[in-house]
C-alpha atoms as a PDB file:
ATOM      1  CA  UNK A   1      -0.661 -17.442 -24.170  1.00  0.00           C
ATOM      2  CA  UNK A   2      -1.394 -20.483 -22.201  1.00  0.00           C
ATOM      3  CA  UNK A   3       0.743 -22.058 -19.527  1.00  0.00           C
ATOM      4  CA  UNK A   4      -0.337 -25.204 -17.057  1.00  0.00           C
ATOM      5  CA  UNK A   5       2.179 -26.621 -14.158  1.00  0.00           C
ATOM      6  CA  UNK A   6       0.404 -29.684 -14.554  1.00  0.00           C
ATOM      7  CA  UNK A   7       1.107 -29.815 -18.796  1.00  0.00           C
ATOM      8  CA  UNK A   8       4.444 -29.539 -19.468  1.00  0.00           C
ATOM      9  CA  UNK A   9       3.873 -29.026 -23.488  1.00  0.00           C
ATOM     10  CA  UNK A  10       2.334 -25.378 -22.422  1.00  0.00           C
ATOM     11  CA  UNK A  11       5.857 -24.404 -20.644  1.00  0.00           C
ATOM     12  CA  UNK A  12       7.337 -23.321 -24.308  1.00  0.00           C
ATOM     13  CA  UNK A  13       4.596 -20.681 -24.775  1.00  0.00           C
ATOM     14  CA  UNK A  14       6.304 -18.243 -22.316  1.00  0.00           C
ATOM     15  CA  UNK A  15       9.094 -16.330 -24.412  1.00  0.00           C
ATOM     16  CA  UNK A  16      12.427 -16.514 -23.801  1.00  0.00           C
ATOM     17  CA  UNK A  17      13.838 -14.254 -21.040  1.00  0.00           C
ATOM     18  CA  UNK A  18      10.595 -12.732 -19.966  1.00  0.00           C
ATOM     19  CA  UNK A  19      10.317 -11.629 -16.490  1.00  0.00           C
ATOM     20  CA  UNK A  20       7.465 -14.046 -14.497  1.00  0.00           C
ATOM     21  CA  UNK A  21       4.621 -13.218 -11.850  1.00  0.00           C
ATOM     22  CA  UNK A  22       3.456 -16.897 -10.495  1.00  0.00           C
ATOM     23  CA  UNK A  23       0.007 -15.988  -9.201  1.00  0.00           C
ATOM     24  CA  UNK A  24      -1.181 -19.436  -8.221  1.00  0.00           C
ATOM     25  CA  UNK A  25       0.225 -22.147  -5.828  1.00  0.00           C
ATOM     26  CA  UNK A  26       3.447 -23.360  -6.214  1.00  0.00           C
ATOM     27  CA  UNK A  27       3.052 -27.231  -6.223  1.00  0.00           C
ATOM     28  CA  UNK A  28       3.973 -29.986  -6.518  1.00  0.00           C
ATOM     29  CA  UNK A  29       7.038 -29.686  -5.659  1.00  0.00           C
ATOM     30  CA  UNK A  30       8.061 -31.894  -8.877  1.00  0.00           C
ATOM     31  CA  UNK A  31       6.639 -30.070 -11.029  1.00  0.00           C
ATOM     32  CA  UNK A  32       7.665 -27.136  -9.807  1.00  0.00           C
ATOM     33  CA  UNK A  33      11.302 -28.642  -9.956  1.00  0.00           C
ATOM     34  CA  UNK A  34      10.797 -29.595 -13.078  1.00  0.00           C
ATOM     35  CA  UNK A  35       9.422 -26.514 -14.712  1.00  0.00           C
ATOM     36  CA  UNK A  36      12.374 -24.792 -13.157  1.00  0.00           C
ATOM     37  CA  UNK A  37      15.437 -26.826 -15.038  1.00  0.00           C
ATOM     38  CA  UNK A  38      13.570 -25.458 -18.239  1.00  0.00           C
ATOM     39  CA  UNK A  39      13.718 -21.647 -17.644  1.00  0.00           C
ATOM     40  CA  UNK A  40      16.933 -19.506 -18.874  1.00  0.00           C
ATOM     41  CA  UNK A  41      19.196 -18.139 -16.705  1.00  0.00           C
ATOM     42  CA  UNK A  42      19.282 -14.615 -14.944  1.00  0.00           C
ATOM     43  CA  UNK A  43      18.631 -11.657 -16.328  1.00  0.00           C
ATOM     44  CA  UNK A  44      15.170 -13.356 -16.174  1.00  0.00           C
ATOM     45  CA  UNK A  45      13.209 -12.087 -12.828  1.00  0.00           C
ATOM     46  CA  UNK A  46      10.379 -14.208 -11.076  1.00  0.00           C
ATOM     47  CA  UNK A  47       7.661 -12.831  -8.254  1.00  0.00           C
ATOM     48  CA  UNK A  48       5.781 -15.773  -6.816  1.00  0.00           C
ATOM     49  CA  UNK A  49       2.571 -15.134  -4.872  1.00  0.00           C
ATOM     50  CA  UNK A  50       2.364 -17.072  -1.935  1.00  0.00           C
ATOM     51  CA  UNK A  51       0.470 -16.565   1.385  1.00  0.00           C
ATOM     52  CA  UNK A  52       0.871 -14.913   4.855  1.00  0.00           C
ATOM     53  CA  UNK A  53       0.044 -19.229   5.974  1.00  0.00           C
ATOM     54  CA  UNK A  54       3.601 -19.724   5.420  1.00  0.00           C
ATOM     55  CA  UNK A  55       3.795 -18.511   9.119  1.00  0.00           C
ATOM     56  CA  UNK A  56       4.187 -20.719  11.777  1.00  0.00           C
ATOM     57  CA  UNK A  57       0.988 -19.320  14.094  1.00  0.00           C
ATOM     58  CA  UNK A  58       1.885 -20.047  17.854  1.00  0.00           C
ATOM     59  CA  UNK A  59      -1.105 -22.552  18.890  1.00  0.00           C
ATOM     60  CA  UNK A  60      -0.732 -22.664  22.409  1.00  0.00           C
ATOM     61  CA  UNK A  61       0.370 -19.139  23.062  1.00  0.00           C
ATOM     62  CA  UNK A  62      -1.728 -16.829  25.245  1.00  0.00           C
ATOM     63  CA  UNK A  63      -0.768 -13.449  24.218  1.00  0.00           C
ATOM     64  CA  UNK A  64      -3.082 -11.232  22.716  1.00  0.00           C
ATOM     65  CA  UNK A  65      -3.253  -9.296  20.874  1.00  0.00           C
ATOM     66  CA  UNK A  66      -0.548 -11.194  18.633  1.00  0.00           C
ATOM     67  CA  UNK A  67       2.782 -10.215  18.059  1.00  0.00           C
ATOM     68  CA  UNK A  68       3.557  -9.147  14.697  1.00  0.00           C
ATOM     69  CA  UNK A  69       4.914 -10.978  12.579  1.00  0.00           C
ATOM     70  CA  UNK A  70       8.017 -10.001  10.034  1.00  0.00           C
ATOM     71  CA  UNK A  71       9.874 -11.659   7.118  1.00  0.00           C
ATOM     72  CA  UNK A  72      12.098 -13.297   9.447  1.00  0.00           C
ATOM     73  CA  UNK A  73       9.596 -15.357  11.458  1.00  0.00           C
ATOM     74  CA  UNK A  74       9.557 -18.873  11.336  1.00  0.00           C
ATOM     75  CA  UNK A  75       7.647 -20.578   8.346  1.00  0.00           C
ATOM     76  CA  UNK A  76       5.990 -23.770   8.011  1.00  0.00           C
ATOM     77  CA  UNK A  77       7.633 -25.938   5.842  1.00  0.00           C
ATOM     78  CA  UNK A  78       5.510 -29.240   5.842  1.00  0.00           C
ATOM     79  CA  UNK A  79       2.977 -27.454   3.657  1.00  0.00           C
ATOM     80  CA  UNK A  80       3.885 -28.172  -0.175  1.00  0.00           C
ATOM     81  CA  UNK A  81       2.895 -24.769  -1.302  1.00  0.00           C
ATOM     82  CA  UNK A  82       5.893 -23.151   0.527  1.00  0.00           C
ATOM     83  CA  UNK A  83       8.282 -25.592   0.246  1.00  0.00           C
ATOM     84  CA  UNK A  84       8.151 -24.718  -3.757  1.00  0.00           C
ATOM     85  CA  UNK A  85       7.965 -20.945  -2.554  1.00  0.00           C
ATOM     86  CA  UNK A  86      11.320 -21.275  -1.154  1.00  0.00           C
ATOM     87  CA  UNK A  87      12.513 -23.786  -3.642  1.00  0.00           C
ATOM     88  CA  UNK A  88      12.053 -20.894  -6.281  1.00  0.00           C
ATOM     89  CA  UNK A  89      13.235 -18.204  -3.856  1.00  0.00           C
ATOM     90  CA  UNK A  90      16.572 -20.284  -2.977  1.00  0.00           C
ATOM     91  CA  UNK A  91      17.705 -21.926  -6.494  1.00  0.00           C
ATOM     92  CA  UNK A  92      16.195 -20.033  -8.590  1.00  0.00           C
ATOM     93  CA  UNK A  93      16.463 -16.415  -6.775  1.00  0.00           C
ATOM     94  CA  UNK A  94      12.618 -16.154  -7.068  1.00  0.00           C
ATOM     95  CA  UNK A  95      11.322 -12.875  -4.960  1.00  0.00           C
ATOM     96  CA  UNK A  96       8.752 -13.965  -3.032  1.00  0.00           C
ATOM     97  CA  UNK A  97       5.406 -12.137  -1.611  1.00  0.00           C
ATOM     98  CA  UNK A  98       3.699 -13.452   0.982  1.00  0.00           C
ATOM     99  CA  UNK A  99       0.327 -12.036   0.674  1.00  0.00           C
ATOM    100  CA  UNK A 100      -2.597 -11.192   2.952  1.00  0.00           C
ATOM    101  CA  UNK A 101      -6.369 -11.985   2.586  1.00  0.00           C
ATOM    102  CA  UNK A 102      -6.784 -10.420  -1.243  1.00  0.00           C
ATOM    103  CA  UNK A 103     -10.105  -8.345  -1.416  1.00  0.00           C
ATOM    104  CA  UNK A 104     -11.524  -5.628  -3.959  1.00  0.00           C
ATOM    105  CA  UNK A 105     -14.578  -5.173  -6.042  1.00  0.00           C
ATOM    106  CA  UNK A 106     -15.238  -8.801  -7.010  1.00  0.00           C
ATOM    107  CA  UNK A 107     -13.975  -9.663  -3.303  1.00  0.00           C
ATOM    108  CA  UNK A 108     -15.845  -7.697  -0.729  1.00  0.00           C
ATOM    109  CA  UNK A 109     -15.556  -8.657   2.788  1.00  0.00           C
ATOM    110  CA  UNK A 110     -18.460  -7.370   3.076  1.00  0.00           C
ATOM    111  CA  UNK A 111     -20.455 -10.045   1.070  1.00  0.00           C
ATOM    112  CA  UNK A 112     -18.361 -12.567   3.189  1.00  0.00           C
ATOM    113  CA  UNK A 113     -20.372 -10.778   6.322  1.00  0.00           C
ATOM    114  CA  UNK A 114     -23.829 -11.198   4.562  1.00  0.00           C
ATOM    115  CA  UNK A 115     -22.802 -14.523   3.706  1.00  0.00           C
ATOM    116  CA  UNK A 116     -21.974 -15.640   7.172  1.00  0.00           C
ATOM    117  CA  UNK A 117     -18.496 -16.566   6.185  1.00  0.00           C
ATOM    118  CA  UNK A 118     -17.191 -14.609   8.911  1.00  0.00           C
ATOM    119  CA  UNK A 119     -18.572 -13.183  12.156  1.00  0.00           C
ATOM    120  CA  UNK A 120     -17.605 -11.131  14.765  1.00  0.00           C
ATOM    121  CA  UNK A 121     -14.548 -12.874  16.356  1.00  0.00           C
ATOM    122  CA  UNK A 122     -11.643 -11.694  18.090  1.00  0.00           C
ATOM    123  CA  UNK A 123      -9.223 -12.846  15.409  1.00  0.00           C
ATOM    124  CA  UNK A 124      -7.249 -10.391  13.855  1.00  0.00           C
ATOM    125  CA  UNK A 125      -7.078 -10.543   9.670  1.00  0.00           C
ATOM    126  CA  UNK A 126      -4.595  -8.773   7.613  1.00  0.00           C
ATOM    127  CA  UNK A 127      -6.172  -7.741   4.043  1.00  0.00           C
ATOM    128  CA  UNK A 128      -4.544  -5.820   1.219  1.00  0.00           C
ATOM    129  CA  UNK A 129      -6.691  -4.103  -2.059  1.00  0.00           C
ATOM    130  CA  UNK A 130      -6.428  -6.037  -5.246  1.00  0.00           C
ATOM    131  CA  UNK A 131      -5.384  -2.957  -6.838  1.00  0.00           C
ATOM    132  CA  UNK A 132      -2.580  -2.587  -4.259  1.00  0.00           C
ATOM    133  CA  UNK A 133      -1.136  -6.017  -4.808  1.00  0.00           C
ATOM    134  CA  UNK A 134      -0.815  -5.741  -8.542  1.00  0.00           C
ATOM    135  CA  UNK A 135       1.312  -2.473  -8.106  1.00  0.00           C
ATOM    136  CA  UNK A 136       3.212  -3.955  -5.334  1.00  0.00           C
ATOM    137  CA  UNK A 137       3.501  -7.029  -7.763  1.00  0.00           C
ATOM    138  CA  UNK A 138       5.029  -4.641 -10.394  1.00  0.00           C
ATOM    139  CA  UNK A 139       7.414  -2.733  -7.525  1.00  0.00           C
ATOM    140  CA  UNK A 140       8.747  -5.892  -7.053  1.00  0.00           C
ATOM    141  CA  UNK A 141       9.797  -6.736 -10.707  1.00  0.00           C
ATOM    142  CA  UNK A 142      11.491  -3.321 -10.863  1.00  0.00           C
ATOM    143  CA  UNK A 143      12.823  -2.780  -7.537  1.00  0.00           C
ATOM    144  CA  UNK A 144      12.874  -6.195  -5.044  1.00  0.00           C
ATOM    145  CA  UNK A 145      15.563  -7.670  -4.600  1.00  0.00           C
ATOM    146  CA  UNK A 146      16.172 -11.752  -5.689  1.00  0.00           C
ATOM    147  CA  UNK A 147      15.555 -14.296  -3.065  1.00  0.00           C
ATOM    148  CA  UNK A 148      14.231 -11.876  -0.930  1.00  0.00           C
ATOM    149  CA  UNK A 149      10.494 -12.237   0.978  1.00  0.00           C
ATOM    150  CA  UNK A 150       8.091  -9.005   1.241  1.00  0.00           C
ATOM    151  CA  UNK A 151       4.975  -9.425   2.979  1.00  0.00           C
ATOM    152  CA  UNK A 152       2.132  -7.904   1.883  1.00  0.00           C
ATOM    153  CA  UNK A 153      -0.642  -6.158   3.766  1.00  0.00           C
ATOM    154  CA  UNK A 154      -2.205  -2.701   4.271  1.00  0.00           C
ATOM    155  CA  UNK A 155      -0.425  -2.637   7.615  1.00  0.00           C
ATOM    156  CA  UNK A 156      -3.287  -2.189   9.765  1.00  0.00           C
ATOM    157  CA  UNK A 157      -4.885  -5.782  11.159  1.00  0.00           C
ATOM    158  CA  UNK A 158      -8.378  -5.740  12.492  1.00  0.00           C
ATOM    159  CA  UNK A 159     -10.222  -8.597  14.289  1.00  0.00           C
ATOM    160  CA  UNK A 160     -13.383  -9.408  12.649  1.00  0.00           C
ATOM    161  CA  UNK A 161     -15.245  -8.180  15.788  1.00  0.00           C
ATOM    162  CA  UNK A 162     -14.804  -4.903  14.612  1.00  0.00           C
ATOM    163  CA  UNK A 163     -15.157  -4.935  11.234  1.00  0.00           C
ATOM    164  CA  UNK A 164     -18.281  -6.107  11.606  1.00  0.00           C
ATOM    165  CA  UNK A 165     -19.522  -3.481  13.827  1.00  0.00           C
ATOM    166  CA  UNK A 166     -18.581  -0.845  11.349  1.00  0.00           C
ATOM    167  CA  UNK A 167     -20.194  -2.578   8.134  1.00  0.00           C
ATOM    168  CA  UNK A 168     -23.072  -2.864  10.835  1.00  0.00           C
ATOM    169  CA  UNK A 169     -22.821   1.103  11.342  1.00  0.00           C
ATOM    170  CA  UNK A 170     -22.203   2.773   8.366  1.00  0.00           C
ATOM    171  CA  UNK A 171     -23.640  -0.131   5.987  1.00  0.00           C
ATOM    172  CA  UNK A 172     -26.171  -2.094   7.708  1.00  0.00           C
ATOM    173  CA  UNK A 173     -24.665  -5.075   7.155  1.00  0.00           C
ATOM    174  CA  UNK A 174     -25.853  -7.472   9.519  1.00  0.00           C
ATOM    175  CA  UNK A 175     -23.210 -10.586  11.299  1.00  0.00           C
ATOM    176  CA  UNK A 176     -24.273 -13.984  12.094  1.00  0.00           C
ATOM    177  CA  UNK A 177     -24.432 -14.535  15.679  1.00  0.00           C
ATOM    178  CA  UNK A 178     -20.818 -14.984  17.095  1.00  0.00           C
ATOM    179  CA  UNK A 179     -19.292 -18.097  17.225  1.00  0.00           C
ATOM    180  CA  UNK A 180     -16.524 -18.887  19.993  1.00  0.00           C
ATOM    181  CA  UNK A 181     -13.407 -18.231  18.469  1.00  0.00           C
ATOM    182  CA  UNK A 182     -10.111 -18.734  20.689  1.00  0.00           C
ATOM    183  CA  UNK A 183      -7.779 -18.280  17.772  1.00  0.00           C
ATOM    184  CA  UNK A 184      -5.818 -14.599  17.984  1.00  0.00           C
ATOM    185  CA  UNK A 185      -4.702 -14.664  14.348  1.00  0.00           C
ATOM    186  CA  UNK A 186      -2.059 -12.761  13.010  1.00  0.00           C
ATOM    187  CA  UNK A 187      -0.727  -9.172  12.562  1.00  0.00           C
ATOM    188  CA  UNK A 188       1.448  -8.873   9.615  1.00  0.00           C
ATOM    189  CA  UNK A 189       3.991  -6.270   9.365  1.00  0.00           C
ATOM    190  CA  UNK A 190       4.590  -4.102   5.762  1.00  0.00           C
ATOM    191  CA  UNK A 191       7.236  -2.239   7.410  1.00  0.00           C
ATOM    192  CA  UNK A 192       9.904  -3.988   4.697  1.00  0.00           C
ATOM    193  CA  UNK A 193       7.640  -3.447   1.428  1.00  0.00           C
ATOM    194  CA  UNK A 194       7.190   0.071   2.325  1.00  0.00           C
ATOM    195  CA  UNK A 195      10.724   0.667   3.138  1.00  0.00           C
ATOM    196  CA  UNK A 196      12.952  -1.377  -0.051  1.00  0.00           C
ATOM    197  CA  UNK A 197      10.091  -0.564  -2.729  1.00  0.00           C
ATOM    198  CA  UNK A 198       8.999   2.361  -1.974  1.00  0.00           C
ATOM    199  CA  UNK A 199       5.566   1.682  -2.083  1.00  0.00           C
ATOM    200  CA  UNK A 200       2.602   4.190  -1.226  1.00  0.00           C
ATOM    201  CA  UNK A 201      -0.503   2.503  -0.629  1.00  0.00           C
ATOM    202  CA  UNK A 202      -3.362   3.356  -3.192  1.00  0.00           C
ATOM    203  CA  UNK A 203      -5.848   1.970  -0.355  1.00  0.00           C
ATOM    204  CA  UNK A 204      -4.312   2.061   3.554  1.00  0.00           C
ATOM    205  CA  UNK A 205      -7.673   2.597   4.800  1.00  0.00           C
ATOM    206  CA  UNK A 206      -9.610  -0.415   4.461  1.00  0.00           C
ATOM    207  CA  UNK A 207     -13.695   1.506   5.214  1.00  0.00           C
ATOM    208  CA  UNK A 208     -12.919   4.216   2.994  1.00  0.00           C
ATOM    209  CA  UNK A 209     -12.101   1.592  -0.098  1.00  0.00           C
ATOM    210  CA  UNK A 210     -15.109  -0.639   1.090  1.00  0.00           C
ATOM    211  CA  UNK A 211     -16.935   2.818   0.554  1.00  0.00           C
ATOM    212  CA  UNK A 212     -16.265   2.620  -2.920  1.00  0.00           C
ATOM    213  CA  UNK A 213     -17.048  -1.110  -3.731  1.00  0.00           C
ATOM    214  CA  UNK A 214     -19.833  -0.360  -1.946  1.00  0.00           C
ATOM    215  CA  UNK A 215     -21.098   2.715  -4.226  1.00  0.00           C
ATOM    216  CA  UNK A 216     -20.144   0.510  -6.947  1.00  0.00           C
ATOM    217  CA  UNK A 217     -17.072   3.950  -8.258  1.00  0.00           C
ATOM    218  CA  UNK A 218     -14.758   0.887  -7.398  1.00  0.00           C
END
């Protein structure tokens, strides 16, 4: 089946009353509009993907580490991906996820170390297993409720700093040399998609499941 935002002759492929999971940016706004006037009503059930960037981050603020950060904190809506998140979530009773950084066996923060695409900085970075999302993807479709937000994480942020002295202990996985970094990133709360889903996490700890990409049983 093939759909396109950006081809409107493709949005007929996807069968009548079909629940949806909208795994890529929601823009343009217009065509997201757009799209949206052609789908049938309710029982039909949508889960968009969007991104823990919907948060407003606090620029000038000093405390550290950060405060974490629920589904009721303040969003940014001048970026076009979330305001067709929340178009979907408010008209169209979309549930919304908005995910952490996404890694697993084709996504190993690991490489990203060995790549020097990060280094040891004292920003935090929320992460969640590819394997978790897709379940928690699937919880949602059963069990979340419409026009509500879940964030998704494994619940435990790390700054880089330390992740890379453990891939530097138990891997030998060497950092670039650190770069100043003055942003304190984020810590995202799961408290909500563990509590109204019900979700277990296949992989809370996030060494242990690099241990397995790692041995290549992943």
């Amino acid at each position: 089946m093939r759909f396109n935002l950006e081809q409107p002759s493709t949005w007929l492929n996807i069968p009548v009353g079909a629940d949806l999971i909208w795994c890529f940016p929601a823009t343009p706004l217009e065509q997201v509009q757009a799209f949206a006037r052609t789908l049938d009503a309710p029982p039909r059930r949508i889960v968009v993907l969007g991104s823990t960037s919907a948060y407003n981050a606090p620029s000038q603020s000093t405390e550290y580490p950060p405060p974490w950060i629920d589904e009721s904190a303040p969003i940014d809506l001048t970026k076009p991906r979330v305001q067709g998140e929340e178009f979907l979530r408010t008209i169209c009773g979309a549930i919304v996820l908005r995910v952490a950084g996404i890694y697993g066996p084709e996504r190993n923060p690991l490489d990203w170390i060995r790549q020097g695409r990060v280094g040891p900085s004292r920003k935090y970075v929320n992460l969640i297993h590819v394997e978790d999302l897709a379940s928690i993807c699937l919880a949602a479709l059963e069990r979340g409720k419409p026009g509500e937000v879940y964030n998704v994480s494994d619940g435990t942020p790390r700054t880089w700093k330390d992740i890379c002295e453990t891939a530097q202990q138990r891997w030998g996985v060497t950092a670039a040399a650190a770069k100043e970094d003055h942003l304190s990133g984020k810590r995202i709360s799961h408290a909500k998609v563990r509590a109204e889903l019900s979700y277990v996490l296949r992989h809370p700890d996030l060494y242990e499941a690099l241990a397995l990409i790692e041995s290549g049983t992943e």
